[in-house]
PDB file of N, CA and C in Angstrom:
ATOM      1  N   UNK A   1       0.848  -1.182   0.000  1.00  0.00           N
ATOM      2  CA  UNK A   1       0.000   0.000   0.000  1.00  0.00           C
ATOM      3  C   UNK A   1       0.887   1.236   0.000  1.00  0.00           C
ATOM      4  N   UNK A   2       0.526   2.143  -0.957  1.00  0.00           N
ATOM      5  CA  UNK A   2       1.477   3.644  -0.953  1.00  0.00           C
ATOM      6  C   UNK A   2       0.960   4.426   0.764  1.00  0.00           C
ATOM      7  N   UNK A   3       1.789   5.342   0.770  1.00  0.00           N
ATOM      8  CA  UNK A   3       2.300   5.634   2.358  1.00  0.00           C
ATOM      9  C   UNK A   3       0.487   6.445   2.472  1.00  0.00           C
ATOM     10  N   UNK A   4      -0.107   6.697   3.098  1.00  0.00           N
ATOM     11  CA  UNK A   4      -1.193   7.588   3.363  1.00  0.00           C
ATOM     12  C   UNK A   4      -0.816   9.385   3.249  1.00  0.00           C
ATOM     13  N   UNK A   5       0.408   9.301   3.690  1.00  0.00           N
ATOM     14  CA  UNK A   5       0.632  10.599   3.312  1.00  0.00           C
ATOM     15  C   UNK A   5       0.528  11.127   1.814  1.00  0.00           C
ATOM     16  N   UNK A   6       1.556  10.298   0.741  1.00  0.00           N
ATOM     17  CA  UNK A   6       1.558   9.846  -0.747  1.00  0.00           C
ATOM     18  C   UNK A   6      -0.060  10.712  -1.479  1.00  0.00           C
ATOM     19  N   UNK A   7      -0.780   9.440  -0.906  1.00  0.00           N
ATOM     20  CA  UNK A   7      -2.180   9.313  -1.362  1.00  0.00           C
ATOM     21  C   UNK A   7      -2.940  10.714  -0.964  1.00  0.00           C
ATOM     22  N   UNK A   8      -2.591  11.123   0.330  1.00  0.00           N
ATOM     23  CA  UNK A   8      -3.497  12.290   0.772  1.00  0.00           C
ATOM     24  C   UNK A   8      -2.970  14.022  -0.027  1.00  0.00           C
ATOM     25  N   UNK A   9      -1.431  14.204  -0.527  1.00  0.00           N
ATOM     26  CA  UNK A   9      -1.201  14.777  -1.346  1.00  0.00           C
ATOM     27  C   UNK A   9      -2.212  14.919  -2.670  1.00  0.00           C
ATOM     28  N   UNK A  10      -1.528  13.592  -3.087  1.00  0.00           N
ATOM     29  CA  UNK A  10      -2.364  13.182  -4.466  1.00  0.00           C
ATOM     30  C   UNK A  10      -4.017  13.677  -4.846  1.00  0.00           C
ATOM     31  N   UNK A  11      -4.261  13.159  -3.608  1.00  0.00           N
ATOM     32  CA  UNK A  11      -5.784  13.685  -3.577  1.00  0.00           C
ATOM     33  C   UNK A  11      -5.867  15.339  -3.223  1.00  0.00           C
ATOM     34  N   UNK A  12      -5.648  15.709  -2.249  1.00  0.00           N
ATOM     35  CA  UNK A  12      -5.376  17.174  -2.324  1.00  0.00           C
ATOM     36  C   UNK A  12      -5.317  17.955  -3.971  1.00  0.00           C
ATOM     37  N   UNK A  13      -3.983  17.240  -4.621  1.00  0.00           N
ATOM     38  CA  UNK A  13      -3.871  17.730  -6.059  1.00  0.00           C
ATOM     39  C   UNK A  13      -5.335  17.433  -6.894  1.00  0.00           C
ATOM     40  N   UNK A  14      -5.840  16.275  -6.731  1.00  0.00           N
ATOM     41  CA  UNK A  14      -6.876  16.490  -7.416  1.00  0.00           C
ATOM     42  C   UNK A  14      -8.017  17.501  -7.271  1.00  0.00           C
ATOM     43  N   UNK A  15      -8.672  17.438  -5.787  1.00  0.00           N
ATOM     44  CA  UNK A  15      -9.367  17.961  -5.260  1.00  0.00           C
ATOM     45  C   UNK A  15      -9.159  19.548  -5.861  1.00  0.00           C
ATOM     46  N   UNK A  16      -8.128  19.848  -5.824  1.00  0.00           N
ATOM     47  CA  UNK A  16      -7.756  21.126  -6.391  1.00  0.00           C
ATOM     48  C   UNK A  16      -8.172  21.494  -8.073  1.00  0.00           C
ATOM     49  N   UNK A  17      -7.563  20.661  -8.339  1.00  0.00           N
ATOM     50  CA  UNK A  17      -7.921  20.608 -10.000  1.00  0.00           C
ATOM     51  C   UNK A  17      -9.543  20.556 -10.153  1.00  0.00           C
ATOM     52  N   UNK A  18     -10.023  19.769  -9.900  1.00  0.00           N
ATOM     53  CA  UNK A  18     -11.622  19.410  -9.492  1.00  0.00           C
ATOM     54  C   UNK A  18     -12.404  20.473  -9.094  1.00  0.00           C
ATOM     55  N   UNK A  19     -12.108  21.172  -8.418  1.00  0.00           N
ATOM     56  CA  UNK A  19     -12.881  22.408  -7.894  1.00  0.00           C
ATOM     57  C   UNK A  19     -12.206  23.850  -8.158  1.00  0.00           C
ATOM     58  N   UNK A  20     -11.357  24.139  -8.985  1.00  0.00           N
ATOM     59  CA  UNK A  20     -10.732  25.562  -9.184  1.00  0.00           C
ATOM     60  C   UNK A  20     -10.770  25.613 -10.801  1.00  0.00           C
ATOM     61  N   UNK A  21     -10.558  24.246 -11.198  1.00  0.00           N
ATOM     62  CA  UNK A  21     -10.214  24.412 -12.747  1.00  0.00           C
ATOM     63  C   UNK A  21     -11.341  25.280 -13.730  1.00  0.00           C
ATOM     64  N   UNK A  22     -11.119  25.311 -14.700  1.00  0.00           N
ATOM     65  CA  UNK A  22     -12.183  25.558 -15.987  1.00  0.00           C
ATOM     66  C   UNK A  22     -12.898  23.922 -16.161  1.00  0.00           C
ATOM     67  N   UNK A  23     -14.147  24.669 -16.688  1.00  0.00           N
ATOM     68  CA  UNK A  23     -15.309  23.666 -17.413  1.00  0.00           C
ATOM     69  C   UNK A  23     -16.288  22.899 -16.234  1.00  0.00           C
ATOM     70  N   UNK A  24     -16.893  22.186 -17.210  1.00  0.00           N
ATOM     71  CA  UNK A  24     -17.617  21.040 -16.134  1.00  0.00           C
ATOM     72  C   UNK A  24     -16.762  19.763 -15.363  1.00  0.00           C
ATOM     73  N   UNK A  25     -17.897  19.696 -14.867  1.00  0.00           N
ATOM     74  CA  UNK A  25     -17.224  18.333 -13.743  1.00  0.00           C
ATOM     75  C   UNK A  25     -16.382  17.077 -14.897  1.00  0.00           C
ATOM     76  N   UNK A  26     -17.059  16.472 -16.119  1.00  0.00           N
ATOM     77  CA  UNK A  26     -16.388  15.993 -17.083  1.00  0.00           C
ATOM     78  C   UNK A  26     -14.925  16.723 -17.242  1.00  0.00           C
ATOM     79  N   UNK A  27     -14.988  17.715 -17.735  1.00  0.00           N
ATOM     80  CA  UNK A  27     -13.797  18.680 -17.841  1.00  0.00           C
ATOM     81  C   UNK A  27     -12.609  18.058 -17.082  1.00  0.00           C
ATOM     82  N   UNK A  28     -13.111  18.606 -16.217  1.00  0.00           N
ATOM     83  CA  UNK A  28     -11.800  18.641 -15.172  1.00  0.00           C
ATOM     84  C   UNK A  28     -11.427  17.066 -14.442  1.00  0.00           C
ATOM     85  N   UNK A  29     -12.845  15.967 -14.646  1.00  0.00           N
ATOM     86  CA  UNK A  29     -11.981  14.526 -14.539  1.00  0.00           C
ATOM     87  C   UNK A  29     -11.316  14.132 -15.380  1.00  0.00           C
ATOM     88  N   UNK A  30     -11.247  15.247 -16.656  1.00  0.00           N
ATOM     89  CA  UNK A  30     -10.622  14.619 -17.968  1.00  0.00           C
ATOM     90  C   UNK A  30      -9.006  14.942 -17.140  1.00  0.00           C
ATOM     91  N   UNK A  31      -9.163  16.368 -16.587  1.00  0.00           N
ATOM     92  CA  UNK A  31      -7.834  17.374 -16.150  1.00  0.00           C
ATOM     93  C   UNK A  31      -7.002  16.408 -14.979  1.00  0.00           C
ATOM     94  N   UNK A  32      -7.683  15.723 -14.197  1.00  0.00           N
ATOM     95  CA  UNK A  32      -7.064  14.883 -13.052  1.00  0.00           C
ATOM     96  C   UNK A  32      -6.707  13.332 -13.283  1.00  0.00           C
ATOM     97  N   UNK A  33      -7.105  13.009 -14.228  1.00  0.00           N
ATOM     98  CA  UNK A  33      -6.846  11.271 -14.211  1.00  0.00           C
ATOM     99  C   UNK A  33      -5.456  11.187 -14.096  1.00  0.00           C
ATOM    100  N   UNK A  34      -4.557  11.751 -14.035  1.00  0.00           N
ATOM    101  CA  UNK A  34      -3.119  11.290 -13.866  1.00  0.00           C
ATOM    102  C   UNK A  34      -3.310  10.987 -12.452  1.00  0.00           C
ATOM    103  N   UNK A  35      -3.491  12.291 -11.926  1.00  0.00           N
ATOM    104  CA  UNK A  35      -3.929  11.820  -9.934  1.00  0.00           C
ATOM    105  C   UNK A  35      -4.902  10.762  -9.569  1.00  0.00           C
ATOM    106  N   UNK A  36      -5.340  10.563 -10.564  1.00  0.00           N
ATOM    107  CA  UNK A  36      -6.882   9.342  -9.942  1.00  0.00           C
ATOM    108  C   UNK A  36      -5.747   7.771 -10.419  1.00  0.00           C
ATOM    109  N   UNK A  37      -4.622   8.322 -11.143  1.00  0.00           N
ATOM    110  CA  UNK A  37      -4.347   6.720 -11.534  1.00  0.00           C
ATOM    111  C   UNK A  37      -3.496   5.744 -10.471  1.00  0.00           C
ATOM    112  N   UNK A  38      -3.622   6.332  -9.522  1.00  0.00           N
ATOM    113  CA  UNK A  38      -2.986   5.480  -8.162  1.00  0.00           C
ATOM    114  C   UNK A  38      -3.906   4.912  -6.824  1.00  0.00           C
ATOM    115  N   UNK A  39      -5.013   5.567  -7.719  1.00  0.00           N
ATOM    116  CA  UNK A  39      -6.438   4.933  -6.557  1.00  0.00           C
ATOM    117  C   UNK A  39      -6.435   3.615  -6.919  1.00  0.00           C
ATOM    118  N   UNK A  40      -5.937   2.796  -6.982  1.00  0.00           N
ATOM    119  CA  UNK A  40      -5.982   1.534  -6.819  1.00  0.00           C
ATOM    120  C   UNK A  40      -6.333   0.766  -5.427  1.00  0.00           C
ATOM    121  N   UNK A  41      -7.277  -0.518  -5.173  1.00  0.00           N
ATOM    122  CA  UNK A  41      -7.773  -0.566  -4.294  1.00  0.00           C
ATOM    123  C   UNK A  41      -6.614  -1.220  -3.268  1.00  0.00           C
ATOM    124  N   UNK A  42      -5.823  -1.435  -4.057  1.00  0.00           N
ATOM    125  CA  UNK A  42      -4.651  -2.195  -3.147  1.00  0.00           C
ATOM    126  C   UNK A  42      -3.587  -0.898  -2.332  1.00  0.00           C
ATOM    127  N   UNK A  43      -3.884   0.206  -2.451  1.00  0.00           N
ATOM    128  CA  UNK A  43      -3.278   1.527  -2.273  1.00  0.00           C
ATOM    129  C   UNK A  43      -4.347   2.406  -0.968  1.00  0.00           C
ATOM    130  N   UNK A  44      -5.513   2.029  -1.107  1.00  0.00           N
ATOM    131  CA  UNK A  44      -5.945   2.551   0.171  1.00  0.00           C
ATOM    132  C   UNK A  44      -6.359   1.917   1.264  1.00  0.00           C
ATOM    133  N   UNK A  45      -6.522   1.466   2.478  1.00  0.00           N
ATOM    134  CA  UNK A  45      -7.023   1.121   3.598  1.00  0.00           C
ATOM    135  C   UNK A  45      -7.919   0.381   3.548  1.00  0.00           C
ATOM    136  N   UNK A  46      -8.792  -0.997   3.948  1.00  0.00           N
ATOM    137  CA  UNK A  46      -9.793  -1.844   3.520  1.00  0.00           C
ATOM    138  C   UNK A  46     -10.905  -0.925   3.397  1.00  0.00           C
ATOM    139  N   UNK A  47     -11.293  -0.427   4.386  1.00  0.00           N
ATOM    140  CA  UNK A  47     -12.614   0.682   4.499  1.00  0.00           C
ATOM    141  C   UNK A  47     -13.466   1.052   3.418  1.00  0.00           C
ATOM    142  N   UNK A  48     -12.039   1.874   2.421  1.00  0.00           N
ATOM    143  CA  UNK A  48     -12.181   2.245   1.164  1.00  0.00           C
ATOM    144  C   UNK A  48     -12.145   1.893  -0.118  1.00  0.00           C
ATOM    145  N   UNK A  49     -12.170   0.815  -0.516  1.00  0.00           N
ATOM    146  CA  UNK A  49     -11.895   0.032  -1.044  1.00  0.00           C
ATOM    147  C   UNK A  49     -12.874  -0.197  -1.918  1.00  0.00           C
ATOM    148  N   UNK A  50     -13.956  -0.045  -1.654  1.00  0.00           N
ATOM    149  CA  UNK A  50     -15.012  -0.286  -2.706  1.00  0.00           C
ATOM    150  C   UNK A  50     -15.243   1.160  -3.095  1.00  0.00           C
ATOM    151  N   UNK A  51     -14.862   2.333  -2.556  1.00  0.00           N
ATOM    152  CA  UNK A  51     -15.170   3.615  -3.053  1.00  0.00           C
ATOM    153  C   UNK A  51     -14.633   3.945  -4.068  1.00  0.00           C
ATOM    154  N   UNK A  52     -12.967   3.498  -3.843  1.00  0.00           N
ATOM    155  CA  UNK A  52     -11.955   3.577  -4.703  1.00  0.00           C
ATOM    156  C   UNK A  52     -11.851   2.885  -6.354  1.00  0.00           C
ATOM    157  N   UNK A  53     -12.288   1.542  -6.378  1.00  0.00           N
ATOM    158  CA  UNK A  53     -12.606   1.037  -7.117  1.00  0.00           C
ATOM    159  C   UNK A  53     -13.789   1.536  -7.851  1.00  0.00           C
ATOM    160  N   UNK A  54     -14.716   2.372  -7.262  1.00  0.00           N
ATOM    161  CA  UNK A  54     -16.012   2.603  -7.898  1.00  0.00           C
ATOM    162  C   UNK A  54     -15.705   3.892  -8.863  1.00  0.00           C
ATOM    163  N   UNK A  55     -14.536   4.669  -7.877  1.00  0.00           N
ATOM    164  CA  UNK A  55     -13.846   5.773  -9.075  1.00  0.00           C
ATOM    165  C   UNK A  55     -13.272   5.887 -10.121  1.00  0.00           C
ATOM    166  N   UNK A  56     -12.456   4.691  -9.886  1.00  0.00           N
ATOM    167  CA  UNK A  56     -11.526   4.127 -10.881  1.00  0.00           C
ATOM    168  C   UNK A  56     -12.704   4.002 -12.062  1.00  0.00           C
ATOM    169  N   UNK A  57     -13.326   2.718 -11.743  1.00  0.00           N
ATOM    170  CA  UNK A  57     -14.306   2.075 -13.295  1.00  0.00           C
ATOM    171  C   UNK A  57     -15.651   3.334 -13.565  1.00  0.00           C
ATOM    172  N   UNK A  58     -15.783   4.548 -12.674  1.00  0.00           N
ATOM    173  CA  UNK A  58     -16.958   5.137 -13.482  1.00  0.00           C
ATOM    174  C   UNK A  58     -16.060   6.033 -14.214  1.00  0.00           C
ATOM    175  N   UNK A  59     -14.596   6.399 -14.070  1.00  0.00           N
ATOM    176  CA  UNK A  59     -13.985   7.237 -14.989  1.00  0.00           C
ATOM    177  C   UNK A  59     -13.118   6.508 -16.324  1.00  0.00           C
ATOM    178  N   UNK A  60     -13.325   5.551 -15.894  1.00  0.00           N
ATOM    179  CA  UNK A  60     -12.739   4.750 -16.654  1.00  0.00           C
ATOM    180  C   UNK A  60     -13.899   4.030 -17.936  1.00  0.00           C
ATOM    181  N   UNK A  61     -14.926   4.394 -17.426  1.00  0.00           N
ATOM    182  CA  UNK A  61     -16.455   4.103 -18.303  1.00  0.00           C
ATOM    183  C   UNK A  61     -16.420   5.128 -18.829  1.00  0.00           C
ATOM    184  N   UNK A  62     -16.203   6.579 -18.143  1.00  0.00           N
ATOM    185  CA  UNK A  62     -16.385   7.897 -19.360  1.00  0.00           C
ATOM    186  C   UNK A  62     -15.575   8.035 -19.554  1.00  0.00           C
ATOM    187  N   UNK A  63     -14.122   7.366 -19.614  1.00  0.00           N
ATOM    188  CA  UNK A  63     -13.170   7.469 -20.524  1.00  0.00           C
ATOM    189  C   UNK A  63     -13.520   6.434 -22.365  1.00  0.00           C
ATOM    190  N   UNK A  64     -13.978   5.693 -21.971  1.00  0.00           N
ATOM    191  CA  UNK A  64     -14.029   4.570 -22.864  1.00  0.00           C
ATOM    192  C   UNK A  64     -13.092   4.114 -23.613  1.00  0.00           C
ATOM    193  N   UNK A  65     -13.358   3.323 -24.612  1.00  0.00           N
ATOM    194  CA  UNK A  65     -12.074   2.504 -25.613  1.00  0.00           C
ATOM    195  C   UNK A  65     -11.712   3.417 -26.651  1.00  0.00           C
ATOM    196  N   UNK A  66     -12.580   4.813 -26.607  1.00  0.00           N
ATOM    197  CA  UNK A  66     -12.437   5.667 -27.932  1.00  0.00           C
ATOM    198  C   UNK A  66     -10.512   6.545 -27.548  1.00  0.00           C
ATOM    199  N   UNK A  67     -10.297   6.521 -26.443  1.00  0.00           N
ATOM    200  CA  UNK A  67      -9.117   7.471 -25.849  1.00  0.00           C
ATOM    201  C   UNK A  67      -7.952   6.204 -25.776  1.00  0.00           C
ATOM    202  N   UNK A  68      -6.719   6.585 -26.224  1.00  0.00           N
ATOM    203  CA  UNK A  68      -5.428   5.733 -25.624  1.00  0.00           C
ATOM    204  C   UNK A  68      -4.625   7.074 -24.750  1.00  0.00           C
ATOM    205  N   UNK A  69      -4.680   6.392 -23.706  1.00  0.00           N
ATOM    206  CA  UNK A  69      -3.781   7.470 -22.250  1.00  0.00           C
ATOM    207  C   UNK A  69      -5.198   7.962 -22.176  1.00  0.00           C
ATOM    208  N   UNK A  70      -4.527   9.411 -22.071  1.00  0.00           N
ATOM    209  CA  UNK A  70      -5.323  10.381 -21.390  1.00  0.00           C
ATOM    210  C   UNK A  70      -6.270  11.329 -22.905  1.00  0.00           C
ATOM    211  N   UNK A  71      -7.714  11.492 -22.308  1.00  0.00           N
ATOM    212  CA  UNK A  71      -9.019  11.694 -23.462  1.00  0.00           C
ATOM    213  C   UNK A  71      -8.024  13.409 -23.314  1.00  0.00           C
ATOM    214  N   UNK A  72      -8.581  14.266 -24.158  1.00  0.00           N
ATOM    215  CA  UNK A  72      -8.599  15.395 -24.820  1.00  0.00           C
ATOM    216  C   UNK A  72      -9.506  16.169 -23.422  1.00  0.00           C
ATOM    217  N   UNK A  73      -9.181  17.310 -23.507  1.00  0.00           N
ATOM    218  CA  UNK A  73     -10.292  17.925 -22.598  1.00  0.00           C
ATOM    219  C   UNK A  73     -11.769  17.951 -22.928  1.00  0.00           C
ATOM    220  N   UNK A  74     -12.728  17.989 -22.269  1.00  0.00           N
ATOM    221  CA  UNK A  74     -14.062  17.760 -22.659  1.00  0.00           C
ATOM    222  C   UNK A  74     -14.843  16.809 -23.007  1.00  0.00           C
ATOM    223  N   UNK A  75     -14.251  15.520 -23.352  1.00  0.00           N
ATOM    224  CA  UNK A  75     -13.806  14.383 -23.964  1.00  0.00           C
ATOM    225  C   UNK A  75     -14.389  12.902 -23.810  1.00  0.00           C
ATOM    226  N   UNK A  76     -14.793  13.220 -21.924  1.00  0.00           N
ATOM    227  CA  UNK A  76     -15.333  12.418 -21.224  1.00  0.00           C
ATOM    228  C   UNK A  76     -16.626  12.518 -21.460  1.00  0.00           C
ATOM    229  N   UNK A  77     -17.166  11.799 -22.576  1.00  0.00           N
ATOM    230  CA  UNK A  77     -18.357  11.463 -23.210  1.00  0.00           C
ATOM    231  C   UNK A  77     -19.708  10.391 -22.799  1.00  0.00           C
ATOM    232  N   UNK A  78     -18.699   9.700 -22.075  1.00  0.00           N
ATOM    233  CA  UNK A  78     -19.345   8.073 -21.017  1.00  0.00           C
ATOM    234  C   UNK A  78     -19.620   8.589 -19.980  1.00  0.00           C
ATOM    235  N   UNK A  79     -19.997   9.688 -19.110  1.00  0.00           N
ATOM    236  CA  UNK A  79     -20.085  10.114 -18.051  1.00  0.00           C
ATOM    237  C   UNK A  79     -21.134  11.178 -17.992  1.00  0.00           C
ATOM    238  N   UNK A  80     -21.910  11.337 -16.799  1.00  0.00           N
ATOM    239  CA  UNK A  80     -22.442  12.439 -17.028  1.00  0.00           C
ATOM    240  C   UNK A  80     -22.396  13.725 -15.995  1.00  0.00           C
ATOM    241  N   UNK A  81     -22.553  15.035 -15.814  1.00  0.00           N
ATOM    242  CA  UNK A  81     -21.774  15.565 -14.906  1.00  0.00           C
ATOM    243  C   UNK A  81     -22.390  15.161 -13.562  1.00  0.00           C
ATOM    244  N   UNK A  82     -23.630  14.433 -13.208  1.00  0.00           N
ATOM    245  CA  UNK A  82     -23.992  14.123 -12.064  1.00  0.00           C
ATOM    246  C   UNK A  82     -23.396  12.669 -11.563  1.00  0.00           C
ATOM    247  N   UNK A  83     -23.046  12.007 -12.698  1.00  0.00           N
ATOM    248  CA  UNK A  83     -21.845  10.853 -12.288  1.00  0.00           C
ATOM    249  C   UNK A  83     -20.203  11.677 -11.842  1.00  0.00           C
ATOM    250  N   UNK A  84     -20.125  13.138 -12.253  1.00  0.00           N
ATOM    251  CA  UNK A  84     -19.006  13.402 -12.220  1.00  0.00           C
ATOM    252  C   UNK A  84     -18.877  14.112 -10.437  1.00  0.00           C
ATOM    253  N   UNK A  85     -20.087  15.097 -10.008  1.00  0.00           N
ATOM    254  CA  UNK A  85     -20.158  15.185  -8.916  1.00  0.00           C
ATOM    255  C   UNK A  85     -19.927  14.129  -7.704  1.00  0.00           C
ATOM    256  N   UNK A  86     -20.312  13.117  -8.032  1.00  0.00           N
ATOM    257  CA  UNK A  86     -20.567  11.749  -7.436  1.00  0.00           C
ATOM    258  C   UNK A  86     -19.421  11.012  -7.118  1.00  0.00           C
ATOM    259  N   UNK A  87     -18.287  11.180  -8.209  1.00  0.00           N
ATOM    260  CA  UNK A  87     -16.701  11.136  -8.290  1.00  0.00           C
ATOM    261  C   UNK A  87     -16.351  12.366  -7.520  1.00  0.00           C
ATOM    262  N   UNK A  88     -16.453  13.490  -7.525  1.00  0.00           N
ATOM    263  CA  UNK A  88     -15.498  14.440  -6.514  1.00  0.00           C
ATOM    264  C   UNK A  88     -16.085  14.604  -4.837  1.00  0.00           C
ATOM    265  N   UNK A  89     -17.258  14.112  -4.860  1.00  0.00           N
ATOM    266  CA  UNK A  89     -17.331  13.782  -3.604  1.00  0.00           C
ATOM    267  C   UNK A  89     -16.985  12.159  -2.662  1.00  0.00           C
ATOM    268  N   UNK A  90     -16.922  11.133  -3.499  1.00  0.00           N
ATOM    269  CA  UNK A  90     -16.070   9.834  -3.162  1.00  0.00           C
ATOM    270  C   UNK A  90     -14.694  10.247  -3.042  1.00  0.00           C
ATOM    271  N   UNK A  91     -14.270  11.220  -3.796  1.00  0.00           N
ATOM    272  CA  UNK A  91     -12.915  11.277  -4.055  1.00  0.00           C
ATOM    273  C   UNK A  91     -13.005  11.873  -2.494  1.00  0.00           C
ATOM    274  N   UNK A  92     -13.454  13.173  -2.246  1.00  0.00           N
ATOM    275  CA  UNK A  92     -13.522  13.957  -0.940  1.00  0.00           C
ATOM    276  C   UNK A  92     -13.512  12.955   0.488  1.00  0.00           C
ATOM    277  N   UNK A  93     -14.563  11.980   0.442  1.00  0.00           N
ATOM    278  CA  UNK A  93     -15.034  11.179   1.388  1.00  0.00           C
ATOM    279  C   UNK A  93     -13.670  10.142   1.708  1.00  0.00           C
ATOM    280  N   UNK A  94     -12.655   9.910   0.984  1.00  0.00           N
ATOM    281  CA  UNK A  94     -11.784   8.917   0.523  1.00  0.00           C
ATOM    282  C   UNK A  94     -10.499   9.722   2.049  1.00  0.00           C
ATOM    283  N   UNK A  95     -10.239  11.317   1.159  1.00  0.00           N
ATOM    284  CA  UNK A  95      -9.382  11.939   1.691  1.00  0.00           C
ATOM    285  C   UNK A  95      -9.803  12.524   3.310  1.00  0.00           C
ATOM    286  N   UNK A  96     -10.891  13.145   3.564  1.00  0.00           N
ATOM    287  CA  UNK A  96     -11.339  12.746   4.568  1.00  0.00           C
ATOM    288  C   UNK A  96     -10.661  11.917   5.503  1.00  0.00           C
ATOM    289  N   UNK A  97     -11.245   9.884   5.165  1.00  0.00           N
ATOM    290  CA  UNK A  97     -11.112   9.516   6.160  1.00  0.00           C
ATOM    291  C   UNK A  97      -9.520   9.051   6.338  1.00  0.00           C
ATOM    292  N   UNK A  98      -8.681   9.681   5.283  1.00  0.00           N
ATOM    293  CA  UNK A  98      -7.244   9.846   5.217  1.00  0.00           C
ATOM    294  C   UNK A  98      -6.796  10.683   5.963  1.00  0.00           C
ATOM    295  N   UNK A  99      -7.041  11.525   6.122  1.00  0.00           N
ATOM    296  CA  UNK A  99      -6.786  12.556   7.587  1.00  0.00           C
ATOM    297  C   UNK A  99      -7.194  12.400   8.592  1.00  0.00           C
ATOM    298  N   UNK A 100      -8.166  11.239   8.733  1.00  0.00           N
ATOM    299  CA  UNK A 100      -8.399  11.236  10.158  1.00  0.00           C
ATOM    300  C   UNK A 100      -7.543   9.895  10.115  1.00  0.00           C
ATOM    301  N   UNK A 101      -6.987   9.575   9.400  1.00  0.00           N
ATOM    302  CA  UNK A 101      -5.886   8.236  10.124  1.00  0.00           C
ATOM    303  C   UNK A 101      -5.079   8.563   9.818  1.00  0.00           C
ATOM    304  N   UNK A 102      -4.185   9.797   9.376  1.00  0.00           N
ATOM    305  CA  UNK A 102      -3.037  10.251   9.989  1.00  0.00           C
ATOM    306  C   UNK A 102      -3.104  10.837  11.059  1.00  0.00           C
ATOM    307  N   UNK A 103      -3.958  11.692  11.457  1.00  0.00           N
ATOM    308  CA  UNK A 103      -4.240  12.230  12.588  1.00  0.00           C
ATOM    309  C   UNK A 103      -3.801  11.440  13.797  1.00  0.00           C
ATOM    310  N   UNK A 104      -4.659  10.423  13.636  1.00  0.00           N
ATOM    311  CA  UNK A 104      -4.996   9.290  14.656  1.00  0.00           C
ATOM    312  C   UNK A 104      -4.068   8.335  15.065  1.00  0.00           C
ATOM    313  N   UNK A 105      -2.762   8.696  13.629  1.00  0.00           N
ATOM    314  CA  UNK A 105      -1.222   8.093  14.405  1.00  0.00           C
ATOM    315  C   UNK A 105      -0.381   9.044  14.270  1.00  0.00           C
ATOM    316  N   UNK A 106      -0.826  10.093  14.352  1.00  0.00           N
ATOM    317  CA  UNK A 106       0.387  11.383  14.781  1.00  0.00           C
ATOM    318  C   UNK A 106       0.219  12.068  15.798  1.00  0.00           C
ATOM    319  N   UNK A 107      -1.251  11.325  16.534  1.00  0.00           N
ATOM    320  CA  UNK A 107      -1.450  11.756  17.922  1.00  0.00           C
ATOM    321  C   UNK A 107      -1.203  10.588  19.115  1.00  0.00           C
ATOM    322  N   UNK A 108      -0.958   9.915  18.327  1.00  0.00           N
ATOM    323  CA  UNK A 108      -0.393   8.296  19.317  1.00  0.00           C
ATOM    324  C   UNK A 108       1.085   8.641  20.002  1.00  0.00           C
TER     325      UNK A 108
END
């Protein structure tokens, strides 16, 4: 599993991109998938694990087979922006309970 600190950056970077960038919610998951590509479920904490995975394959559904790497901006065609809200708040809920378990061993 990557360090929790690692991951809670990472997410930070997205979170950022996600909520400051230009365009719609599509938009800007087009703008972050480099940061989403380490949500792997073997990378976060059991807890999360099905959240993580659920991010991975709904961006990975509005990515589709039409993109090799990373889609074009706007691009994310398989998705819709209320699937995309739905992704930046899992993503949120993820980092969340990532700070409360660093917390929770930097106060030990």
């Amino acid at each position: 599993m990557a360090s929790l600190q690692y991951i809670n950056s990472k997410l930070s970077d997205a979170i950022y991109i996600l909520t400051i960038h230009e365009g719609d919610g599509r938009t800007r998951l087009a703008k972050v998938l480099p940061k989403l590509k380490f949500l792997s479920p073997s990378n976060v904490p059991d807890e999360l694990k099905d959240d993580a995975e659920w991010i991975l394959e709904t961006v990975k559904r509005g990515v589709g087979r039409v993109f090799r790497g990373l889609p074009p901006t706007g691009k994310l065609t398989g998705i819709q922006n209320s699937t995309a809200s739905e992704v930046i708040q899992k993503i949120l809920k993820i980092q969340e309970r990532i700070d409360q378990i660093i917390e929770s061993e930097t106060s030990k």
